[in-house]
Protein backbone atom coordinates (compact mmCIF):
# COMPACT_ATOMS: atom_id res chain seq x y z
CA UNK A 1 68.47 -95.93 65.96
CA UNK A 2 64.94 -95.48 64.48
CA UNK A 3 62.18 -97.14 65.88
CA UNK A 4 60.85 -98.08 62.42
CA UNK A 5 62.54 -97.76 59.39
CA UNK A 6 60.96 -98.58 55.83
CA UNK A 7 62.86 -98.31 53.24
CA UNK A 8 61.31 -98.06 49.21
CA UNK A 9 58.96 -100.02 50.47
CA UNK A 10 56.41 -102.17 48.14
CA UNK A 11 53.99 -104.49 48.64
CA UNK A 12 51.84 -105.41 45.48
CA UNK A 13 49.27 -108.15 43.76
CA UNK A 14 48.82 -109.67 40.90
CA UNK A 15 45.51 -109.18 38.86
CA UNK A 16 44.13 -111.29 36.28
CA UNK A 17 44.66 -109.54 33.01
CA UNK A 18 46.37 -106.91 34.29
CA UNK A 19 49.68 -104.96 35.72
CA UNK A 20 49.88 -105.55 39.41
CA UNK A 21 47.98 -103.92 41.79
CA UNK A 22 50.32 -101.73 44.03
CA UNK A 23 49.24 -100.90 48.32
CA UNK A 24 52.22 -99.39 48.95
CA UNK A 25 55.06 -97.98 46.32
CA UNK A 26 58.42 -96.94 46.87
CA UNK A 27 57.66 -95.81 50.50
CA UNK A 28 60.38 -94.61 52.59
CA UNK A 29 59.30 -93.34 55.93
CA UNK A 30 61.52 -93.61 59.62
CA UNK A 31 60.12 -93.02 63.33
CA UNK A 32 61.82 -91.85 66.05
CA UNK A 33 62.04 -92.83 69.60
CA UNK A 34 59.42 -90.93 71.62
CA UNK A 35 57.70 -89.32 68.65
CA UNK A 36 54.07 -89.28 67.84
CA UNK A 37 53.69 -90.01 63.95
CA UNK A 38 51.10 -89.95 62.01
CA UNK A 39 50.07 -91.61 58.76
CA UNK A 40 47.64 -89.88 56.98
CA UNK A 41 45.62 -90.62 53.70
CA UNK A 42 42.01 -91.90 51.87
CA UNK A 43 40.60 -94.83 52.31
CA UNK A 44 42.65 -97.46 50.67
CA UNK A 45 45.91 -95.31 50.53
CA UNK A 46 47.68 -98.11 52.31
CA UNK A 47 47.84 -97.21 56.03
CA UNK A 48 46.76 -100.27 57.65
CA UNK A 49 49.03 -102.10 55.31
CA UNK A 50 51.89 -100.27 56.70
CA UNK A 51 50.59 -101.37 60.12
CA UNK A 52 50.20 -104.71 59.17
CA UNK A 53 53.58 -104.73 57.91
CA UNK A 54 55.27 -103.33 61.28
CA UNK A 55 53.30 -105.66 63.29
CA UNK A 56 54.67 -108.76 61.29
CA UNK A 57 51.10 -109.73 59.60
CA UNK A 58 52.95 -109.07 56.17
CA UNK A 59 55.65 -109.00 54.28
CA UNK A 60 56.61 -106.37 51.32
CA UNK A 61 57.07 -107.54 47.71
CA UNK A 62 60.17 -104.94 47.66
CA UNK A 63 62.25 -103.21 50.19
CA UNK A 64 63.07 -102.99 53.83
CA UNK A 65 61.09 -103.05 57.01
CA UNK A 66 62.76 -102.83 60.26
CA UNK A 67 61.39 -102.43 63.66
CA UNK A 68 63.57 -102.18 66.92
CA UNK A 69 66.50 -102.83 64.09
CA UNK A 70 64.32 -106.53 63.86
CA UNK A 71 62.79 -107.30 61.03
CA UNK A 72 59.18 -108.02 61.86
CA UNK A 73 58.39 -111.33 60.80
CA UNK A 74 61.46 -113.57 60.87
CA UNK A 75 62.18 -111.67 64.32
CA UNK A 76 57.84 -111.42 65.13
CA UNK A 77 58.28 -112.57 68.85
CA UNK A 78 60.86 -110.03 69.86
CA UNK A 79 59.35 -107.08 67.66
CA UNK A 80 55.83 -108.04 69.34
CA UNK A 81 57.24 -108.32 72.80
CA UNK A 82 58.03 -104.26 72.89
CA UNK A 83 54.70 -102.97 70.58
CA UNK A 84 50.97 -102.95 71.38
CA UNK A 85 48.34 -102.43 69.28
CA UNK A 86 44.93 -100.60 69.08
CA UNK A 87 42.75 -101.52 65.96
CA UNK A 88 39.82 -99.79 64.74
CA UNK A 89 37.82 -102.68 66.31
CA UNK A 90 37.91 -103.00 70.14
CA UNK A 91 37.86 -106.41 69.93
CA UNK A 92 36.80 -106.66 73.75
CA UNK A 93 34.75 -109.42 75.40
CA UNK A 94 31.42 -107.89 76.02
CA UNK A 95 29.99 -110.27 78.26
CA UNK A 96 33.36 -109.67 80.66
CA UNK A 97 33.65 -106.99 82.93
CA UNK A 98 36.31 -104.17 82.37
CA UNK A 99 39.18 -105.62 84.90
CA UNK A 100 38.47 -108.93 83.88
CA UNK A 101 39.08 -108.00 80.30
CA UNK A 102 42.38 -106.63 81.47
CA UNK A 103 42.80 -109.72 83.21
CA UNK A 104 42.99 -111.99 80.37
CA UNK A 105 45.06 -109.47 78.66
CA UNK A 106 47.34 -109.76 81.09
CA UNK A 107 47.55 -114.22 81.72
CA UNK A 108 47.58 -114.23 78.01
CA UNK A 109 50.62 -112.01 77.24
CA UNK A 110 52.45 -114.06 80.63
CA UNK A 111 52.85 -110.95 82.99
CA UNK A 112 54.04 -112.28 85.80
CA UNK A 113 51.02 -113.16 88.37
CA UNK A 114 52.27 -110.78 91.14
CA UNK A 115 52.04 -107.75 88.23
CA UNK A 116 48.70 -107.96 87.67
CA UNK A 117 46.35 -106.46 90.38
CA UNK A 118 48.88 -103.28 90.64
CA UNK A 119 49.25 -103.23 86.51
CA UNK A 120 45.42 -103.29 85.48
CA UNK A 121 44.43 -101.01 89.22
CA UNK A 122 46.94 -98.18 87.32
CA UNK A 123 45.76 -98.76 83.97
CA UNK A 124 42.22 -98.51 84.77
CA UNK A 125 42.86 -95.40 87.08
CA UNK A 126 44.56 -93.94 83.74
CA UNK A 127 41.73 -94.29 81.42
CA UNK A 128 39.12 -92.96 83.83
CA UNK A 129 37.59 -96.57 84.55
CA UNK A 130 38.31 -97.37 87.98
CA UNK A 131 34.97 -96.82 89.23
CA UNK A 132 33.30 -99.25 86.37
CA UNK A 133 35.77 -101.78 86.46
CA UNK A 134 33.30 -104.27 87.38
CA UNK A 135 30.30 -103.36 85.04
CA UNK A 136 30.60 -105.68 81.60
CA UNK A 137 31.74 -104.02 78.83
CA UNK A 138 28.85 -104.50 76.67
CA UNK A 139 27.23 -101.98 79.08
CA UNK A 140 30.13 -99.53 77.72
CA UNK A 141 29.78 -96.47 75.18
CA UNK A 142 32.26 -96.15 72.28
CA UNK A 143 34.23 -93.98 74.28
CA UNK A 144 34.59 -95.99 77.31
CA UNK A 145 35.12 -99.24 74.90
CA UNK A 146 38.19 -97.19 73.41
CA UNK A 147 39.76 -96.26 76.58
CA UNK A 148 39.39 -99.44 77.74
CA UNK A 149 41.51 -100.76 74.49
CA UNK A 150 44.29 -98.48 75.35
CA UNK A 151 44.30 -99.70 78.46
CA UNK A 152 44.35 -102.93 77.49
CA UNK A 153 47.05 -102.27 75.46
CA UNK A 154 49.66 -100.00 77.65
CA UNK A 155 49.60 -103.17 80.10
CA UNK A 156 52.71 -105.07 78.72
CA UNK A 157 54.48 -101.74 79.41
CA UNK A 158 55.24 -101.45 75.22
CA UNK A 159 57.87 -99.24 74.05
CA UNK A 160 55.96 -98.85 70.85
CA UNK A 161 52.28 -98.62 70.04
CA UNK A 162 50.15 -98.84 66.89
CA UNK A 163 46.76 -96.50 66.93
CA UNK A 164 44.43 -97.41 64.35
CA UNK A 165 41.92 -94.51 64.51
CA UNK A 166 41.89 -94.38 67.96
CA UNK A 167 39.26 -92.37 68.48
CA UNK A 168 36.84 -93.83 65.58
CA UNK A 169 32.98 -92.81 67.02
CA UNK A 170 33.74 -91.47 70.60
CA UNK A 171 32.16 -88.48 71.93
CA UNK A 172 34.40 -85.01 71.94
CA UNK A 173 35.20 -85.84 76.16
CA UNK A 174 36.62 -89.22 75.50
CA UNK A 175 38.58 -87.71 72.26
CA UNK A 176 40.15 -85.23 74.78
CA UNK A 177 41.12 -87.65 77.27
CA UNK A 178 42.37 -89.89 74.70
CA UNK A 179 44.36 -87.09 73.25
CA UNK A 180 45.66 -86.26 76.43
CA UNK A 181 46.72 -89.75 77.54
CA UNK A 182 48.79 -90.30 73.99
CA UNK A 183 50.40 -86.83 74.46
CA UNK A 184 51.82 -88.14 78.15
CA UNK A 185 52.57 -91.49 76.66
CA UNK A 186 54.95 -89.76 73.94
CA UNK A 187 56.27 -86.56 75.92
CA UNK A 188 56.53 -88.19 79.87
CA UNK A 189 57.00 -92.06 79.25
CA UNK A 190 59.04 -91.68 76.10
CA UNK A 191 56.74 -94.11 74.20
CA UNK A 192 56.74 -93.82 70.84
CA UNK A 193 52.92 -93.40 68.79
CA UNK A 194 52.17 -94.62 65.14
CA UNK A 195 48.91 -93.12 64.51
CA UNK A 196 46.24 -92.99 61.73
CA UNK A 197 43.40 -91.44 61.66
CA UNK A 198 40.62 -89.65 59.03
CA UNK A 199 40.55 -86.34 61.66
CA UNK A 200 42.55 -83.65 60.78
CA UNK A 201 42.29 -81.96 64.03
CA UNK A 202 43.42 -85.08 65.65
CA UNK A 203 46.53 -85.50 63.19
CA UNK A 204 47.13 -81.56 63.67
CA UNK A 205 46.76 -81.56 67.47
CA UNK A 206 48.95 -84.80 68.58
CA UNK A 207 51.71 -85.29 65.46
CA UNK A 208 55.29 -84.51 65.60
CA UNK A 209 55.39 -85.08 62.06
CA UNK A 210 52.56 -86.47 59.23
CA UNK A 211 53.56 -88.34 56.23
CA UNK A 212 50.30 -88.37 53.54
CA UNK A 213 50.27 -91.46 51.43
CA UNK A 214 47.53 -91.50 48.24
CA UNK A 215 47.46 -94.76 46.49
CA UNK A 216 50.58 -96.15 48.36
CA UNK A 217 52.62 -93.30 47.25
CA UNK A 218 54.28 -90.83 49.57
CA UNK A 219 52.78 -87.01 48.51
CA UNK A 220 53.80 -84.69 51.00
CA UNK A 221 55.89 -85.11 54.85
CA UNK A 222 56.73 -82.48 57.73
CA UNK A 223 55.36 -81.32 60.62
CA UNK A 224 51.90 -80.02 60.77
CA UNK A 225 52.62 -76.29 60.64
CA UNK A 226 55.46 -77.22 57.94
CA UNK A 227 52.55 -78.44 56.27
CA UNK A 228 49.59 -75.84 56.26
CA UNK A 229 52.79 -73.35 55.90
CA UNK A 230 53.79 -74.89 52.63
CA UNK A 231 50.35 -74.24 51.51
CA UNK A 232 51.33 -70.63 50.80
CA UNK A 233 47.80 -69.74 49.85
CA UNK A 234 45.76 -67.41 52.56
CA UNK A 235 42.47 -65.59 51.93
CA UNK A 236 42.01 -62.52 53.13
CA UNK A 237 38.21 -61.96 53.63
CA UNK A 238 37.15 -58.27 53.05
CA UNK A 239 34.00 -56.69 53.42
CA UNK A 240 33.48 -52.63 52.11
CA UNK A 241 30.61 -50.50 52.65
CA UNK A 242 29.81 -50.68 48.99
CA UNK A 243 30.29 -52.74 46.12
CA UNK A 244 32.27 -49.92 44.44
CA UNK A 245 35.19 -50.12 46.87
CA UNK A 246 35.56 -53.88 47.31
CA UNK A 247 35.96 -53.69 43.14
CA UNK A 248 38.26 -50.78 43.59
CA UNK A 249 40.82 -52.35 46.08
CA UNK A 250 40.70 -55.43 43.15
CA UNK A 251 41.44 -53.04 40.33
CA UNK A 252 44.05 -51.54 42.46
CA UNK A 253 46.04 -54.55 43.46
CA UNK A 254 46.00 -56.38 40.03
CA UNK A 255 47.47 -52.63 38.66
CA UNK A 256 50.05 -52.63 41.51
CA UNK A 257 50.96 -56.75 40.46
CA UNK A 258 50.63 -57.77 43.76
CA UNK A 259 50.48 -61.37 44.65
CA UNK A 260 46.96 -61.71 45.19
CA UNK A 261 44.33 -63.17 43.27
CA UNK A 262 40.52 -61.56 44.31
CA UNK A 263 37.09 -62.56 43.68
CA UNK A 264 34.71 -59.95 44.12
CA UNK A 265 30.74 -60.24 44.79
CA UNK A 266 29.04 -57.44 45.75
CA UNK A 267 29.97 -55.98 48.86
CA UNK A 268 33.06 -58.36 49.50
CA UNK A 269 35.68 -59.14 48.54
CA UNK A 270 38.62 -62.34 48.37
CA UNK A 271 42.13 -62.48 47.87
CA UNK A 272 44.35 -65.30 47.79
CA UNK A 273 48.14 -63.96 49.27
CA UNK A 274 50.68 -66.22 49.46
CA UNK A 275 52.09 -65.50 53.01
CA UNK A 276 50.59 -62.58 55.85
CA UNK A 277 53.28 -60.12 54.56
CA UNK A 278 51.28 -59.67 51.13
CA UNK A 279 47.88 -59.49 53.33
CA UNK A 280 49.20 -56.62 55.00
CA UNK A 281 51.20 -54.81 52.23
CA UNK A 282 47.17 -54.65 50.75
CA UNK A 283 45.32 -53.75 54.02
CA UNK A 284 47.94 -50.75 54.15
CA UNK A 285 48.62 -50.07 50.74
CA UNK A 286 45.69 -48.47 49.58
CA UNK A 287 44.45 -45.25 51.73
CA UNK A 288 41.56 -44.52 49.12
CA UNK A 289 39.64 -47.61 50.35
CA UNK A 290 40.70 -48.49 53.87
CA UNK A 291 38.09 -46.29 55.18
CA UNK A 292 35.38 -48.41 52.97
CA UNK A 293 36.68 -51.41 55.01
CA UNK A 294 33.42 -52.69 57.23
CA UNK A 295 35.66 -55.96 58.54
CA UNK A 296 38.28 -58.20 57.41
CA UNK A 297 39.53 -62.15 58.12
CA UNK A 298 42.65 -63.55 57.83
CA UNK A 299 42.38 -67.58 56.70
CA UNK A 300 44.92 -69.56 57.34
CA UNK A 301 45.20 -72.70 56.05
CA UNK A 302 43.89 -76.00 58.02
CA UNK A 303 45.17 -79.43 57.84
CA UNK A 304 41.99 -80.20 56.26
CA UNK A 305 43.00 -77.98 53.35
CA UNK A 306 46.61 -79.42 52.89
CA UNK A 307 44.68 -83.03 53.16
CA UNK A 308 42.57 -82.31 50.08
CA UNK A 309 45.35 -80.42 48.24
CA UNK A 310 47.10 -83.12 47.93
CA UNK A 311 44.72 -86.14 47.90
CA UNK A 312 42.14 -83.86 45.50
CA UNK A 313 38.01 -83.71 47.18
CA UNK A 314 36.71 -86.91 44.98
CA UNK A 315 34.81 -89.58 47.28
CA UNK A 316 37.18 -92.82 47.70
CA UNK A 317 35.59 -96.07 47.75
């Protein structure tokens, strides 16, 4: 069984004087156990709908949601019981220390009493804290303040948790030990991760798999390196000892029909191959010029490119 399962998923509005306004549109997504997911897209694509909507704070207009095989908000208690979540806002008491934040985490959510020195001694040993559990948390940085939030969260022990860009404004130390701590979540505790996030390196580093939503709308799913391999569009960076040669290895490919598009500017020049095979049919294909090569660079594509390929480079609102 999945952990969630949506199935053509909607949730809409109605607008005066005009068709209803759609978050999310026939989306059909499905987690596993023990995976690390990731929702990816602009701002107001519709991700924290679809974490509102797992965590029983909405309903859809259309479709199915179902979490644990529950559905979220008739079953909310039982569905809430097993997930935890970590919203862009920490939402901590800043005039509390660290433990005693953890604390109240813990009487509120009814851990049993004897549970809760042991629970919040290991979660703050986890997240690097131990040694500042009794400073206030308003005293924290970013990073500390999110660590702290995970903490706070992996204390009822949930089988499922909810990142809202976990690592919004932290520092590249706390990213890492963030990054690590999710990884061992997913792979050694068998937790599963619903992520979303605006860094591609993060998405590319921790996912299993990455669905990209635009405007509620599913527009492209797989793993990451499914992903930037789908792309099918390298540049091979060239640079020739003169301007002749870089125009001559050009000519020479578009008269041999090669799949590569160049651009040429002076000494350099750019071609566009759709897989490595093509970039090294023309680094070998042409004898006349490979001496005139000074130094070349093979470009892969980056998450970042298969982001904006498919969610276009104009500022969202």
């Amino acid at each position: 069984m999945n952990v969630i399962e949506m199935n053509r998923v909607e949730v809409s509005y109605p607008r005066k004087k005009q068709e209803r306004f759609y978050a999310l549109r026939e989306l059909s997504i499905d987690v596993k156990k023990g995976e690390i997911f990731c929702l990816l897209g602009p701002n107001g694509s519709g991700k924290t709908t679809c974490i509102n909507l797992i965590n029983g704070l909405g309903g859809p207009t259309g479709g199915d949601v179902r979490v644990f095989g529950l559905n979220p908000q008739k079953d909310a208690r039982q569905v809430r019981s097993r997930l935890a979540v970590v919203p862009q806002e920490t939402a901590l008491y800043n005039d509390l220390t660290a433990r005693e934040n953890l604390l109240f985490h813990a009487q509120y959510y009814g851990l049993p009493k004897a549970d809760w020195q042991p629970s919040i001694a290991k979660m703050l040993d986890l997240v690097g804290l131990s040694d500042r559990q009794k400073d206030r948390v308003g005293t924290f940085s970013g990073g500390m303040q999110r660590r702290l939030a995970l903490a706070r969260a992996l204390l009822t022990s949930p089988d499922l948790i909810l990142l809202d860009e976990p690592t919004l404004g932290v520092d590249v130390q706390s990213r890492n030990s963030i990054w690590n701590q999710i990884k061992a979540l997913a792979s050694e505790e068998g937790r599963t991760i619903f992520l979303t996030t605006n860094y591609m390196e993060e998405a590319d580093e921790l996912a299993d798999r990455i669905v990209i939503i635009d405007k509620g709308v599913i527009s492209a799913a797989g793993s990451p390196e499914q992903l930037k391999t789908g792309m099918m569009n390298l540049e091979l960076e060239l640079c020739f000892a003169t301007p002749e040669q870089a125009a001559q290895m050009a000519k020479a490919a578009s008269e041999r029909r090669l799949p590569a598009v160049f651009s040429v500017a002076d000494n350099n020049a750019v071609a566009r191959v759709p897989n490595k095979a093509v970039a090294l049919e023309l680094l070998q294909a042409f004898p006349a010029v490979q001496n005139g090569i000074v130094t070349f660079r093979l470009k892969e594509p980056t998450l970042n490119d298969v982001f904006l390929h498919y969610t276009g480079r104009n500022l969202r609102n």
